[in-house]
N, C-alpha and C. Protein backbone atom coordinates (compact mmCIF):
# COMPACT_ATOMS: atom_id res chain seq x y z
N UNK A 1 -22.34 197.37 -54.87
CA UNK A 1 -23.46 197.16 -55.75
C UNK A 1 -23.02 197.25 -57.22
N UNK A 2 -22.20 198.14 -57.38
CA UNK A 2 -21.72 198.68 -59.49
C UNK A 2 -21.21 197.07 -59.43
N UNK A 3 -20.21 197.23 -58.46
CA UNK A 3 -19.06 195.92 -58.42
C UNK A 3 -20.10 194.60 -58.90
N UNK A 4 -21.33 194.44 -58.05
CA UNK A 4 -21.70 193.27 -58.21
C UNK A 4 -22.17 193.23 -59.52
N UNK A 5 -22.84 194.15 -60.33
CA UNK A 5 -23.59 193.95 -61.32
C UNK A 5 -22.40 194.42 -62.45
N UNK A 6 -21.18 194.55 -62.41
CA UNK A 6 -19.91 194.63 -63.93
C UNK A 6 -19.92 192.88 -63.70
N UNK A 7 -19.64 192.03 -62.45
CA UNK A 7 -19.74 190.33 -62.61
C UNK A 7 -20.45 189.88 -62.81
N UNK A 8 -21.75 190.37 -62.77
CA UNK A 8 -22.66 189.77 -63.55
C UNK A 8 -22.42 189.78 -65.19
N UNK A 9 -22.31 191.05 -65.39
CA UNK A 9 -22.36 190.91 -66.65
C UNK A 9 -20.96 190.16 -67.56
N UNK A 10 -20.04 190.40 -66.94
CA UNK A 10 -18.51 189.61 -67.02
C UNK A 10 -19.37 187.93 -67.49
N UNK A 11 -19.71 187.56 -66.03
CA UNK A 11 -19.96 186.22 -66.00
C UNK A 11 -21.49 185.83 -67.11
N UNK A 12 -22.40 186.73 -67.23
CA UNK A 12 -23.01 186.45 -68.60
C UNK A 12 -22.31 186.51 -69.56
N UNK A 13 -21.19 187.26 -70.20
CA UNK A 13 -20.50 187.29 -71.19
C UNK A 13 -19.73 186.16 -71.28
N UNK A 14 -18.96 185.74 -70.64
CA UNK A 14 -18.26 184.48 -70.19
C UNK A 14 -19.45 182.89 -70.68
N UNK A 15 -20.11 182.97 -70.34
CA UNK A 15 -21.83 182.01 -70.32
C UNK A 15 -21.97 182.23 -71.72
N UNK A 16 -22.19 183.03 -72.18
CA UNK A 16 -22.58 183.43 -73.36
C UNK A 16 -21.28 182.48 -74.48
N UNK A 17 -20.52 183.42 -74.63
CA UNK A 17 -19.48 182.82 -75.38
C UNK A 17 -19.10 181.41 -75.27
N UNK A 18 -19.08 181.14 -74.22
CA UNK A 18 -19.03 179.55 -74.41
C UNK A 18 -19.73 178.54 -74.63
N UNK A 19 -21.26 178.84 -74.45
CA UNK A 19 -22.06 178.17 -75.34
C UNK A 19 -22.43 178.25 -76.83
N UNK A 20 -21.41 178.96 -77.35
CA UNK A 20 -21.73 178.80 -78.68
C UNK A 20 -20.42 177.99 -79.40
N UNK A 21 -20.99 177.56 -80.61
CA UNK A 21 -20.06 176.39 -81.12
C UNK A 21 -18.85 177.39 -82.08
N UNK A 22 -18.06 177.12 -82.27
CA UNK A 22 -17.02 177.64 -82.78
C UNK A 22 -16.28 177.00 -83.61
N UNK A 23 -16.13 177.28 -84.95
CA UNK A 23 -15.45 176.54 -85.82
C UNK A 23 -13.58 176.43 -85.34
N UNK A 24 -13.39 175.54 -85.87
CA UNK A 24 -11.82 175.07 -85.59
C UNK A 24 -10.95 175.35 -86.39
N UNK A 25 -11.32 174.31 -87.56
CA UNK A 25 -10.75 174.70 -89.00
C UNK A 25 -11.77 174.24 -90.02
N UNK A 26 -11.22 174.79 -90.82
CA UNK A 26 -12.15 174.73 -92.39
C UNK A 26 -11.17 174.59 -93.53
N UNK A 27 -11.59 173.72 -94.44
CA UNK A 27 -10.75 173.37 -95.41
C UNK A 27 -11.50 173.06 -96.93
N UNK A 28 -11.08 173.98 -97.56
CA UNK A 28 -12.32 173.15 -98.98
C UNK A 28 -10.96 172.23 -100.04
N UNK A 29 -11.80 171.39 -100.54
CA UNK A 29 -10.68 170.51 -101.40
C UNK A 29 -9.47 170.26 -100.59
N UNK A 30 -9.88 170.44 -99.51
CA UNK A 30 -8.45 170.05 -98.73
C UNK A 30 -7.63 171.28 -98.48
N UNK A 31 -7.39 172.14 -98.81
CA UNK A 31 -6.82 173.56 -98.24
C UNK A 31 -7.33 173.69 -97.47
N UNK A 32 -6.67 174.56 -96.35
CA UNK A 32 -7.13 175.52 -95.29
C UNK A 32 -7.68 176.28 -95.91
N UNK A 33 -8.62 177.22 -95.79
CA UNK A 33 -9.33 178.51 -96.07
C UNK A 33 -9.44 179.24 -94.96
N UNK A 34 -9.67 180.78 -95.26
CA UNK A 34 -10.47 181.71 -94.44
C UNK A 34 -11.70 181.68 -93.94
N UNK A 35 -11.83 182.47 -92.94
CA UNK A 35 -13.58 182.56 -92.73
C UNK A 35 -13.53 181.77 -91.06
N UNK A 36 -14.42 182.36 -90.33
CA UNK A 36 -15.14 181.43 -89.56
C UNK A 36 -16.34 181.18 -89.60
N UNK A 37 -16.87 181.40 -91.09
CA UNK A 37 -18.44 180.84 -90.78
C UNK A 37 -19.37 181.58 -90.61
N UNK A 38 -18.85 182.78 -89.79
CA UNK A 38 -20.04 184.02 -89.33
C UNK A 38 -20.24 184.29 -91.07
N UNK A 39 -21.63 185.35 -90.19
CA UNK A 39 -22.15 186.13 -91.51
C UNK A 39 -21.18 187.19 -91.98
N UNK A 40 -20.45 187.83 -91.15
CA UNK A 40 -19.59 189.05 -91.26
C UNK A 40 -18.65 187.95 -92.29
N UNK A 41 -18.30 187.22 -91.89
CA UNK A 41 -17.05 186.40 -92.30
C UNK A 41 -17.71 184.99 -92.87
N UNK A 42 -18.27 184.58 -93.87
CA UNK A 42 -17.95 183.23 -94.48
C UNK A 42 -16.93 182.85 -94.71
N UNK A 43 -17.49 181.75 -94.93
CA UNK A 43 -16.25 181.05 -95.76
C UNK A 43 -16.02 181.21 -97.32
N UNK A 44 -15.43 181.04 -97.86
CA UNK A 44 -15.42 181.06 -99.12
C UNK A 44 -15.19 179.99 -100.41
N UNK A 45 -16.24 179.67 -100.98
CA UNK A 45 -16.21 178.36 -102.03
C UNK A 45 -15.43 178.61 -102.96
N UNK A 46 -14.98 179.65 -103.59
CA UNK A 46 -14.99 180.22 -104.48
C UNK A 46 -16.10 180.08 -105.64
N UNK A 47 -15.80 179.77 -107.10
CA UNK A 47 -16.77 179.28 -108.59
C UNK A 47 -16.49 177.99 -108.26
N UNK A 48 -17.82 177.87 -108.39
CA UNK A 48 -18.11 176.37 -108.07
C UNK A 48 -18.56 175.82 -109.60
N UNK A 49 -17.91 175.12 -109.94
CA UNK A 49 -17.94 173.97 -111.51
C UNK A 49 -18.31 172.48 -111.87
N UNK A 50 -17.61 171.74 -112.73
CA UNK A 50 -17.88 170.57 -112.85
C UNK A 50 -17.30 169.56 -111.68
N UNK A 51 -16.54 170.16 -111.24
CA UNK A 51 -15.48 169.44 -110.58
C UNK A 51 -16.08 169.90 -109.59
N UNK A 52 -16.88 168.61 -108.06
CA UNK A 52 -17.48 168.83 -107.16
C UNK A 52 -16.54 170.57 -105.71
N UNK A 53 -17.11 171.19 -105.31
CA UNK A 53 -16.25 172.06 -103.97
C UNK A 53 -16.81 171.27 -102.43
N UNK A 54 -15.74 170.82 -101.97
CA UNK A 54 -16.43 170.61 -100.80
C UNK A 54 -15.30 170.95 -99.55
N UNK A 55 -16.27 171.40 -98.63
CA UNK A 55 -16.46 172.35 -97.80
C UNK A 55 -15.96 171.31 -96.61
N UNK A 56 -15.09 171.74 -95.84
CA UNK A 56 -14.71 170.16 -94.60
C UNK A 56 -14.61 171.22 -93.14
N UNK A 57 -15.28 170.89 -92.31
CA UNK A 57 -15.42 171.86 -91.23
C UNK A 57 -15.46 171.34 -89.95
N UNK A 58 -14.66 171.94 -88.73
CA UNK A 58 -14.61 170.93 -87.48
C UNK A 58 -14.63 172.15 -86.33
N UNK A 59 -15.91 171.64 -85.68
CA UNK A 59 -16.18 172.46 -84.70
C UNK A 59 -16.11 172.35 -83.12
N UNK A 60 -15.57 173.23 -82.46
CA UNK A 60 -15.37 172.74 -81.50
C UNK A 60 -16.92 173.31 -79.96
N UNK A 61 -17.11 173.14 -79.45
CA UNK A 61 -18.17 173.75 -78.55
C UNK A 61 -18.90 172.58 -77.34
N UNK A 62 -19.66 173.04 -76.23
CA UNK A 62 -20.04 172.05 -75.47
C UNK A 62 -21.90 171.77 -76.07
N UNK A 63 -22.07 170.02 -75.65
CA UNK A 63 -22.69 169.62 -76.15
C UNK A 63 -23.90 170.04 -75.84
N UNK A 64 -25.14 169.41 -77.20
CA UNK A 64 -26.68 169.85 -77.55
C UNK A 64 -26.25 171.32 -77.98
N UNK A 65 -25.36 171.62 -78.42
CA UNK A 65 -25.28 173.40 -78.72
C UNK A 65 -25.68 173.76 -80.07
N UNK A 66 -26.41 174.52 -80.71
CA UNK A 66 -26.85 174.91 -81.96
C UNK A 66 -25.38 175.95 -82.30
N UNK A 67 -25.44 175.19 -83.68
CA UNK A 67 -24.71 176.31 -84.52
C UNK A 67 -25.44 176.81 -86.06
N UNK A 68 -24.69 177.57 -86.38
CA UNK A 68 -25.04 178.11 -88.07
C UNK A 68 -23.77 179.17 -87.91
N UNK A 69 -23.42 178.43 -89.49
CA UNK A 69 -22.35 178.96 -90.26
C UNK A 69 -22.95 179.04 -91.86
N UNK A 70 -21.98 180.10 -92.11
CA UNK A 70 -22.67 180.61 -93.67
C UNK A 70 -21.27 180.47 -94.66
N UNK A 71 -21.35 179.85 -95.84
CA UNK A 71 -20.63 180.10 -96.89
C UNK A 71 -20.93 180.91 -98.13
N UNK A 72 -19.77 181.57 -98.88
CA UNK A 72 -20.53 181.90 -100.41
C UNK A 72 -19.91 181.63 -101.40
N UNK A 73 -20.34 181.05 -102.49
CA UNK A 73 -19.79 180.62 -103.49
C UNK A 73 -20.59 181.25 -104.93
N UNK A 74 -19.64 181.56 -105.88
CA UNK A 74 -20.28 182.09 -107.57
C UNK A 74 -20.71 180.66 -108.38
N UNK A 75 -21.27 180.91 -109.19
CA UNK A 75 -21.71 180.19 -110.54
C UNK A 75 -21.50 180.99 -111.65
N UNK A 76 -20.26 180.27 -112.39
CA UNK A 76 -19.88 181.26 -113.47
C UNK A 76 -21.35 181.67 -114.91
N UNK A 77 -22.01 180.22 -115.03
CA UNK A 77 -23.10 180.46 -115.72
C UNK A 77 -23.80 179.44 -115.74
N UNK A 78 -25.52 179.73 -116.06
CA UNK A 78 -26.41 179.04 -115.50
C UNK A 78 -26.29 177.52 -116.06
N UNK A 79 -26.36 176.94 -115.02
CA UNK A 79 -25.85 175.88 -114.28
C UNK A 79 -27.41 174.48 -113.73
N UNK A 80 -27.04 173.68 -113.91
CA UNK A 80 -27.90 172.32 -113.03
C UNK A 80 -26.93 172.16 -111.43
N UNK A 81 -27.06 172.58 -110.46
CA UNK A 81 -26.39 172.57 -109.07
C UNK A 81 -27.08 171.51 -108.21
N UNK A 82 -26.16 171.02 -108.11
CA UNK A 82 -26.28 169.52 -106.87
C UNK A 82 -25.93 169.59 -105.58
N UNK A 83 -25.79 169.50 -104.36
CA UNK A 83 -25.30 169.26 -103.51
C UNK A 83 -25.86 168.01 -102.62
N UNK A 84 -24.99 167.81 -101.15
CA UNK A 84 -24.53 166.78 -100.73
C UNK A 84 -24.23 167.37 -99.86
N UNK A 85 -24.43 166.66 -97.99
CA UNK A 85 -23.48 167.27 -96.84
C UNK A 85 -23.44 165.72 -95.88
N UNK A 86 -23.13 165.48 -95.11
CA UNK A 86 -22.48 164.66 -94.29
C UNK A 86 -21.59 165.23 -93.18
N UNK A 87 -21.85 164.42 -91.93
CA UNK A 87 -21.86 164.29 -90.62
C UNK A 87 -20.76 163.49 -90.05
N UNK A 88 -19.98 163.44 -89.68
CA UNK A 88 -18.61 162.61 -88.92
C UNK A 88 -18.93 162.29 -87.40
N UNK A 89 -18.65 161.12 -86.92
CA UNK A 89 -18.46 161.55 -85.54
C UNK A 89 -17.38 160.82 -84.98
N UNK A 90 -17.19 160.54 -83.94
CA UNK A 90 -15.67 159.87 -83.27
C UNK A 90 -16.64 159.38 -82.12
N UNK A 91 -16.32 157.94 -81.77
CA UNK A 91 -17.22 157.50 -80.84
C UNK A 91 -16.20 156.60 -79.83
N UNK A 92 -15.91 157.02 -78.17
CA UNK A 92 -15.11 156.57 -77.87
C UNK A 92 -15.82 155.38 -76.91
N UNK A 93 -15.72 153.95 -76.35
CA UNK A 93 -16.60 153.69 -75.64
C UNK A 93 -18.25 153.67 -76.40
N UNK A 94 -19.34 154.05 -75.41
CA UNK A 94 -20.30 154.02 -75.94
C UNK A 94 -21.01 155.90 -75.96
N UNK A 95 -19.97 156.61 -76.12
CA UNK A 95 -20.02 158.16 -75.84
C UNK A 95 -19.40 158.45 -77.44
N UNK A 96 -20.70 159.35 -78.20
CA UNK A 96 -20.11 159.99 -78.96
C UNK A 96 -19.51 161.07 -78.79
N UNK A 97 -18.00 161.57 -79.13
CA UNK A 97 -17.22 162.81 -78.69
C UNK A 97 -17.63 163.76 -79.88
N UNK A 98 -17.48 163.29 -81.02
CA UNK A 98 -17.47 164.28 -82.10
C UNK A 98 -18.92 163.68 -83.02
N UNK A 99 -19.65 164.62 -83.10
CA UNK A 99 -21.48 164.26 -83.22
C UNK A 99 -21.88 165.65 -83.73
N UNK A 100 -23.12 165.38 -84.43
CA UNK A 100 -23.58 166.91 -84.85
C UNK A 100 -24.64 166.05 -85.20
N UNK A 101 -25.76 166.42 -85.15
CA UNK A 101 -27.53 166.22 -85.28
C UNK A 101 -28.18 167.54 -85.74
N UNK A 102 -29.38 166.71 -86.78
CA UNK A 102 -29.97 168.13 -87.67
C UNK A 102 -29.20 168.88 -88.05
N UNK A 103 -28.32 168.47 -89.41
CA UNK A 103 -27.66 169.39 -90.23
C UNK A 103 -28.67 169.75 -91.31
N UNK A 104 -28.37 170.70 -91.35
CA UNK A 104 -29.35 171.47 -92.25
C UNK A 104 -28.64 172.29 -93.06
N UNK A 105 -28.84 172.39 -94.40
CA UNK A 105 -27.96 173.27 -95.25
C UNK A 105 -29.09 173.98 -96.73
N UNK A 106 -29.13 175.29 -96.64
CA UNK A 106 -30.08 175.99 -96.96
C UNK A 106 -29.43 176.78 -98.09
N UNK A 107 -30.04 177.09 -99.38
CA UNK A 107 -28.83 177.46 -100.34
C UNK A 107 -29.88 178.85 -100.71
N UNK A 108 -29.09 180.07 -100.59
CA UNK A 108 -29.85 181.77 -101.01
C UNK A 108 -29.16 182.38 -102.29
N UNK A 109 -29.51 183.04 -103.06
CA UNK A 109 -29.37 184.13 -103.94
C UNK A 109 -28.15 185.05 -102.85
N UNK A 110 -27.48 185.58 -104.11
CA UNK A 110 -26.81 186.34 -103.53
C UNK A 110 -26.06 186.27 -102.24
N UNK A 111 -24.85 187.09 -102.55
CA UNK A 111 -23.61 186.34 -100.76
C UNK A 111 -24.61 186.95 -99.74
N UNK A 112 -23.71 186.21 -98.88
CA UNK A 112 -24.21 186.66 -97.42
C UNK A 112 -24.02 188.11 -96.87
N UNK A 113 -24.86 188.41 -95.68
CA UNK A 113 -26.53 188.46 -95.93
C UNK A 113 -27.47 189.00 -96.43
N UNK A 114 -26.83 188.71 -97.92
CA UNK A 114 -28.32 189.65 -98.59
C UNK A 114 -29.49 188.95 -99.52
N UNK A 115 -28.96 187.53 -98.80
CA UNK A 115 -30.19 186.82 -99.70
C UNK A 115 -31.45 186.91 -99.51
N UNK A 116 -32.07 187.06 -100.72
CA UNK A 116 -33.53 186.99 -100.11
C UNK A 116 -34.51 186.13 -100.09
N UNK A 117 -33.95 184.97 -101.52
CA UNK A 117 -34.58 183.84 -101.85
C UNK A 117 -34.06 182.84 -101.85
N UNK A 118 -34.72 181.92 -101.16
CA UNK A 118 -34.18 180.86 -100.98
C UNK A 118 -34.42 179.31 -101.66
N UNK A 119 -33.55 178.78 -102.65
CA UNK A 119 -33.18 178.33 -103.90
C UNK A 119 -34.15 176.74 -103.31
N UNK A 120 -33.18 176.25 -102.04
CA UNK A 120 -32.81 174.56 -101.53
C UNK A 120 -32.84 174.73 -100.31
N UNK A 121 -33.17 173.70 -99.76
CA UNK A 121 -32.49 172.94 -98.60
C UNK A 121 -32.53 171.93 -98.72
N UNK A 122 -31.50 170.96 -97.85
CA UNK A 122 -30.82 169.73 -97.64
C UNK A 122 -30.69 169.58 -96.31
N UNK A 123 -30.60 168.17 -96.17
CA UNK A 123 -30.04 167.43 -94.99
C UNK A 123 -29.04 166.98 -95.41
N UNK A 124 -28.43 166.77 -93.89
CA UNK A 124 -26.68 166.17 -93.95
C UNK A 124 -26.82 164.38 -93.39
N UNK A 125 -27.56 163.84 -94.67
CA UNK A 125 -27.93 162.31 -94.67
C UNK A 125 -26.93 161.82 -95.82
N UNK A 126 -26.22 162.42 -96.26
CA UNK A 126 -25.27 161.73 -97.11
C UNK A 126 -26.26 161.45 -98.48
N UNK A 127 -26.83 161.94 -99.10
CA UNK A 127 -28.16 161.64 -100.09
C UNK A 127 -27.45 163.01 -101.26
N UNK A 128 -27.26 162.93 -102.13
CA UNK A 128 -27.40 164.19 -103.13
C UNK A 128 -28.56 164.79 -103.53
N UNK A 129 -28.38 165.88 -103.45
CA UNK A 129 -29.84 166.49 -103.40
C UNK A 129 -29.84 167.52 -105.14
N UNK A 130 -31.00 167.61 -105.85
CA UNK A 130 -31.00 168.69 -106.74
C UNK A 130 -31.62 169.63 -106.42
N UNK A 131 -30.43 170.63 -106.40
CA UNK A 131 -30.64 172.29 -105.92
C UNK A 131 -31.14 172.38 -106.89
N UNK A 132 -31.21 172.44 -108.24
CA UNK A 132 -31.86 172.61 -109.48
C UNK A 132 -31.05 173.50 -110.73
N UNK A 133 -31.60 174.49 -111.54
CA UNK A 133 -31.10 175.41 -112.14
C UNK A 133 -30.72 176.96 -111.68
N UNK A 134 -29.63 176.67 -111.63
CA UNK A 134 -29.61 178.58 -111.07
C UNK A 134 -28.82 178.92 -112.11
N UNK A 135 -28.91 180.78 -111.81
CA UNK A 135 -28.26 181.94 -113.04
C UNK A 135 -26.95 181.81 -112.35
N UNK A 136 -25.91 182.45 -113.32
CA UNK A 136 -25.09 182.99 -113.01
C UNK A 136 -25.06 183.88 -112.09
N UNK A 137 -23.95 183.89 -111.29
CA UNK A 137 -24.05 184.74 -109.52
C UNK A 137 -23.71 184.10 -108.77
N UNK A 138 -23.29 185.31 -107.71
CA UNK A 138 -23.63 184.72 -106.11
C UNK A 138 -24.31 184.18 -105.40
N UNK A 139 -24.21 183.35 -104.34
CA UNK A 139 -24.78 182.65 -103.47
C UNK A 139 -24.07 182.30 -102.45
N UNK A 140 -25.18 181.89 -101.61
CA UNK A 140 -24.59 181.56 -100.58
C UNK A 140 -25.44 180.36 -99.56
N UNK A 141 -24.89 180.11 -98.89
CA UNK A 141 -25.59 178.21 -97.86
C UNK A 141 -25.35 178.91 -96.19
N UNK A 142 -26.38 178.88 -95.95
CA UNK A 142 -26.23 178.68 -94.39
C UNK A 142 -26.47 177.28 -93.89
N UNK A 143 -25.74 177.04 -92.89
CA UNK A 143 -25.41 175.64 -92.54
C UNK A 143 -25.51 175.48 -91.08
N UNK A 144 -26.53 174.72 -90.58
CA UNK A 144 -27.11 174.54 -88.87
C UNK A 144 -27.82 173.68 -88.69
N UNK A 145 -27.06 173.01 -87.28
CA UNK A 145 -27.55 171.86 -86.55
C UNK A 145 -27.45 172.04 -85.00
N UNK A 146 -26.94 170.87 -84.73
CA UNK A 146 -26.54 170.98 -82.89
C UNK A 146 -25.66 170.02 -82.84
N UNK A 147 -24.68 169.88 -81.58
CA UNK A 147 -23.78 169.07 -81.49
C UNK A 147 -24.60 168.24 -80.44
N UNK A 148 -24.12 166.76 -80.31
CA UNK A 148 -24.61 165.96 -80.14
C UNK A 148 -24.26 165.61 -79.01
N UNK A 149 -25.43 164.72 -77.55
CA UNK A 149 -25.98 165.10 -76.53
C UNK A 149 -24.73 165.25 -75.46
N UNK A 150 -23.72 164.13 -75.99
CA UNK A 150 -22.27 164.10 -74.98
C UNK A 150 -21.21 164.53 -76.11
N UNK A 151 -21.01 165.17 -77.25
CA UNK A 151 -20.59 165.69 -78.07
C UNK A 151 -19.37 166.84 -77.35
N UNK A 152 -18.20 167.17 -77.77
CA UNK A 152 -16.91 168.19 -77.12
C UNK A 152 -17.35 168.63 -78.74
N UNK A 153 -17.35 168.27 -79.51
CA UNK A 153 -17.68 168.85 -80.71
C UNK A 153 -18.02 168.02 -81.80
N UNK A 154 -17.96 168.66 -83.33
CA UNK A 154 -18.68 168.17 -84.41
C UNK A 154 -17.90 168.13 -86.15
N UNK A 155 -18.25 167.53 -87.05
CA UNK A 155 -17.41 167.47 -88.07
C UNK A 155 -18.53 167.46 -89.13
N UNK A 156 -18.23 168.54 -90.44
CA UNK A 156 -19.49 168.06 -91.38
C UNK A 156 -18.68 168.24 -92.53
N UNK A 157 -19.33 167.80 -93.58
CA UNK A 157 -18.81 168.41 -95.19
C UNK A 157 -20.16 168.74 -95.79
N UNK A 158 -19.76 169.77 -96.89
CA UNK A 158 -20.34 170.04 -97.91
C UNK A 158 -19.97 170.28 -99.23
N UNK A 159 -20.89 169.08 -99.92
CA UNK A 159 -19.63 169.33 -101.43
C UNK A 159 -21.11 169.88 -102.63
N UNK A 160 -20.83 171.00 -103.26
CA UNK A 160 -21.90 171.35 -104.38
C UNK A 160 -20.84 171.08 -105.48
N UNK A 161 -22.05 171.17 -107.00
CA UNK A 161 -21.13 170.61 -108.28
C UNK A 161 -22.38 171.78 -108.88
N UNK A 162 -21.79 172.33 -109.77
CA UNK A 162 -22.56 172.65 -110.92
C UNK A 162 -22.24 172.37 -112.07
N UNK A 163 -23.13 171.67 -112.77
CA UNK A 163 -23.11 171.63 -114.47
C UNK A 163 -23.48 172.12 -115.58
N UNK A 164 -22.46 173.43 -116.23
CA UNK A 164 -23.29 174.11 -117.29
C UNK A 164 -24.69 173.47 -117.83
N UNK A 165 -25.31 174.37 -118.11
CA UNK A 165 -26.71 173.76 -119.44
C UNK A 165 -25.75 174.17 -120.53
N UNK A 166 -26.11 173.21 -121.58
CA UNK A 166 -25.44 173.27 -122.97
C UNK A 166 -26.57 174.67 -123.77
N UNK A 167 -25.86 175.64 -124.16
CA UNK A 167 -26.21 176.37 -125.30
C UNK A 167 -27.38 176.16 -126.30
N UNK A 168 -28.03 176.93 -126.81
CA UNK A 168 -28.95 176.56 -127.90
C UNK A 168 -28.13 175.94 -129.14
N UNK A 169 -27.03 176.37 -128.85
CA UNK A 169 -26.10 175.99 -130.41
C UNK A 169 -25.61 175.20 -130.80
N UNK A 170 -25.43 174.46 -129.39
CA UNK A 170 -24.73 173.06 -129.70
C UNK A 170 -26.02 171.92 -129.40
N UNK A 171 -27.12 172.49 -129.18
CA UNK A 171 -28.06 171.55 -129.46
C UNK A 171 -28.58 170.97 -131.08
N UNK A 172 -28.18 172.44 -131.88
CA UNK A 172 -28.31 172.37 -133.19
C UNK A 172 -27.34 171.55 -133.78
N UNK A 173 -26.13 172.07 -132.95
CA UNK A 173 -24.87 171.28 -133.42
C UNK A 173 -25.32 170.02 -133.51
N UNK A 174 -25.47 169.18 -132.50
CA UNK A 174 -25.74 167.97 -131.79
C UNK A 174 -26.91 167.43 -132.98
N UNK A 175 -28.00 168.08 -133.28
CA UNK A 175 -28.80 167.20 -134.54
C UNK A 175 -28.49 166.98 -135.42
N UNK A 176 -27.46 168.50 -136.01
CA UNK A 176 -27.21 168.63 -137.60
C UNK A 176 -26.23 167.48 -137.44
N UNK A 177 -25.11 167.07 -136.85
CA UNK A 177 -24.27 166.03 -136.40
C UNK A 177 -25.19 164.59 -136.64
N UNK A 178 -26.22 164.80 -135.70
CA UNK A 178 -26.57 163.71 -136.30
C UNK A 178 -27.34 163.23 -137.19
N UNK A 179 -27.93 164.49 -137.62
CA UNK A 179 -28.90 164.30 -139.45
C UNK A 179 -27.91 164.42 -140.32
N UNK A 180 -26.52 164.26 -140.31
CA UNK A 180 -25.21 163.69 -141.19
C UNK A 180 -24.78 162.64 -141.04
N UNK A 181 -25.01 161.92 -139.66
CA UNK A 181 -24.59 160.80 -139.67
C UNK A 181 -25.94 159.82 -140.02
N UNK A 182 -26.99 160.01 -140.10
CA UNK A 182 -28.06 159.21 -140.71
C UNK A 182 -28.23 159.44 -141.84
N UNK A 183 -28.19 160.51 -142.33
CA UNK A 183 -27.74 160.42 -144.29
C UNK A 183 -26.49 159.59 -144.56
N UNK A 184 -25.15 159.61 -143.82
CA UNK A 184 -24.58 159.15 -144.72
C UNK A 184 -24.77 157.56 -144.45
N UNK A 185 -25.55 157.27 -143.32
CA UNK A 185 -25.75 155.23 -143.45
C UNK A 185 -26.52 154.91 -144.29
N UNK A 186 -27.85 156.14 -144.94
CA UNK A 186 -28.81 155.52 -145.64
C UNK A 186 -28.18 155.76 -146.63
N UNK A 187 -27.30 156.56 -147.10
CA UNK A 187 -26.80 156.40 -149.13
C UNK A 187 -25.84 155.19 -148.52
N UNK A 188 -24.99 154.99 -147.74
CA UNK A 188 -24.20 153.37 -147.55
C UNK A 188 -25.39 152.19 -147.74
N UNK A 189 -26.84 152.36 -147.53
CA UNK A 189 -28.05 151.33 -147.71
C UNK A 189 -28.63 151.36 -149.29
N UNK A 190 -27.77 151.80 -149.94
CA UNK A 190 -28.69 152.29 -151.42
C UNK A 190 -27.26 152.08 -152.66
């Protein structure tokens, strides 16, 4: 009887673990990175800037399987933030192998998991989306879909960009600049 019910639980554990999707590798800008994605463990964007970060991720797991993976990335200062995600698949025959459906990518305050507010969400339709204005700080994206119906696994990216807001100062800059350059055409008119 003990005997039968330690294989049970063996063989739920076994069941268990293998229905969940499991990242492979992860690569931002093309490096390998750390992380698998869990909450314990993101990944890591690092400061995310002018120059787009994107996030390249390949998962392996059996198909229709839900996943969510979490990244975190800083904003050195407040910022206009964009993002963008996209879906890969490998289609051999009339069987997609590598598929992922309902990507969803959700952007929080503060790393993972202590966000409490939640900024964005996006779909992984290949569309750029405006996350909008955020402060300087942490953050972080949880990222979940399902792999697709005959799917061995799945492939996505995520690329965010942030673009400083310009200063009060160089807005001044920017007039007085140009209430000098319209004085000096009108004394060139006189």
């Amino acid at each position: 009887m003990k005997r039968s019910f330690q294989l049970k639980v063996v063989a739920a554990a076994v069941l268990m673990a293998s229905s969940m999707a499991q990242a492979g590798s992860a690569f931002l800008n093309g490096t390998p990175i750390t992380g698998d994605g869990s909450i314990d463990n993101p990944y890591l964007m690092g400061v995310i800037g002018a120059s787009p970060a994107t996030l390249f991720v390949s998962l392996g797991g059996p198909s229709n399987m839900f996943f969510f993976e979490s990244a975190d990335f800083t904003i050195p200062t407040t910022s206009t933030v964009s993002g963008v995600a996209n879906t890969y698949s490998l289609t051999f025959g009339a069987t997609n192998l590598i598929d992922i459906s309902g990507l969803t990518i959700d952007v929080w305050n503060n790393s993972h998991p202590n966000g409490t507010f939640l900024s964005s969400s996006f779909l992984g339709n290949n569309s750029t989306t405006d996350i909008g204005l955020l402060s300087a700080g942490s953050y972080h994206i949880d990222i979940s879909g399902y792999l697709g119906p005959n799917a061995v696994g799945g492939q996505y990216s995520v690329a965010l960009q942030a673009l400083p807001v310009p200063e009060p100062e160089t807005y001044v800059m920017l007039l007085a600049g140009l209430g000098l350059v319209g004085f000096s055409l009108r004394r060139r008119e006189t």
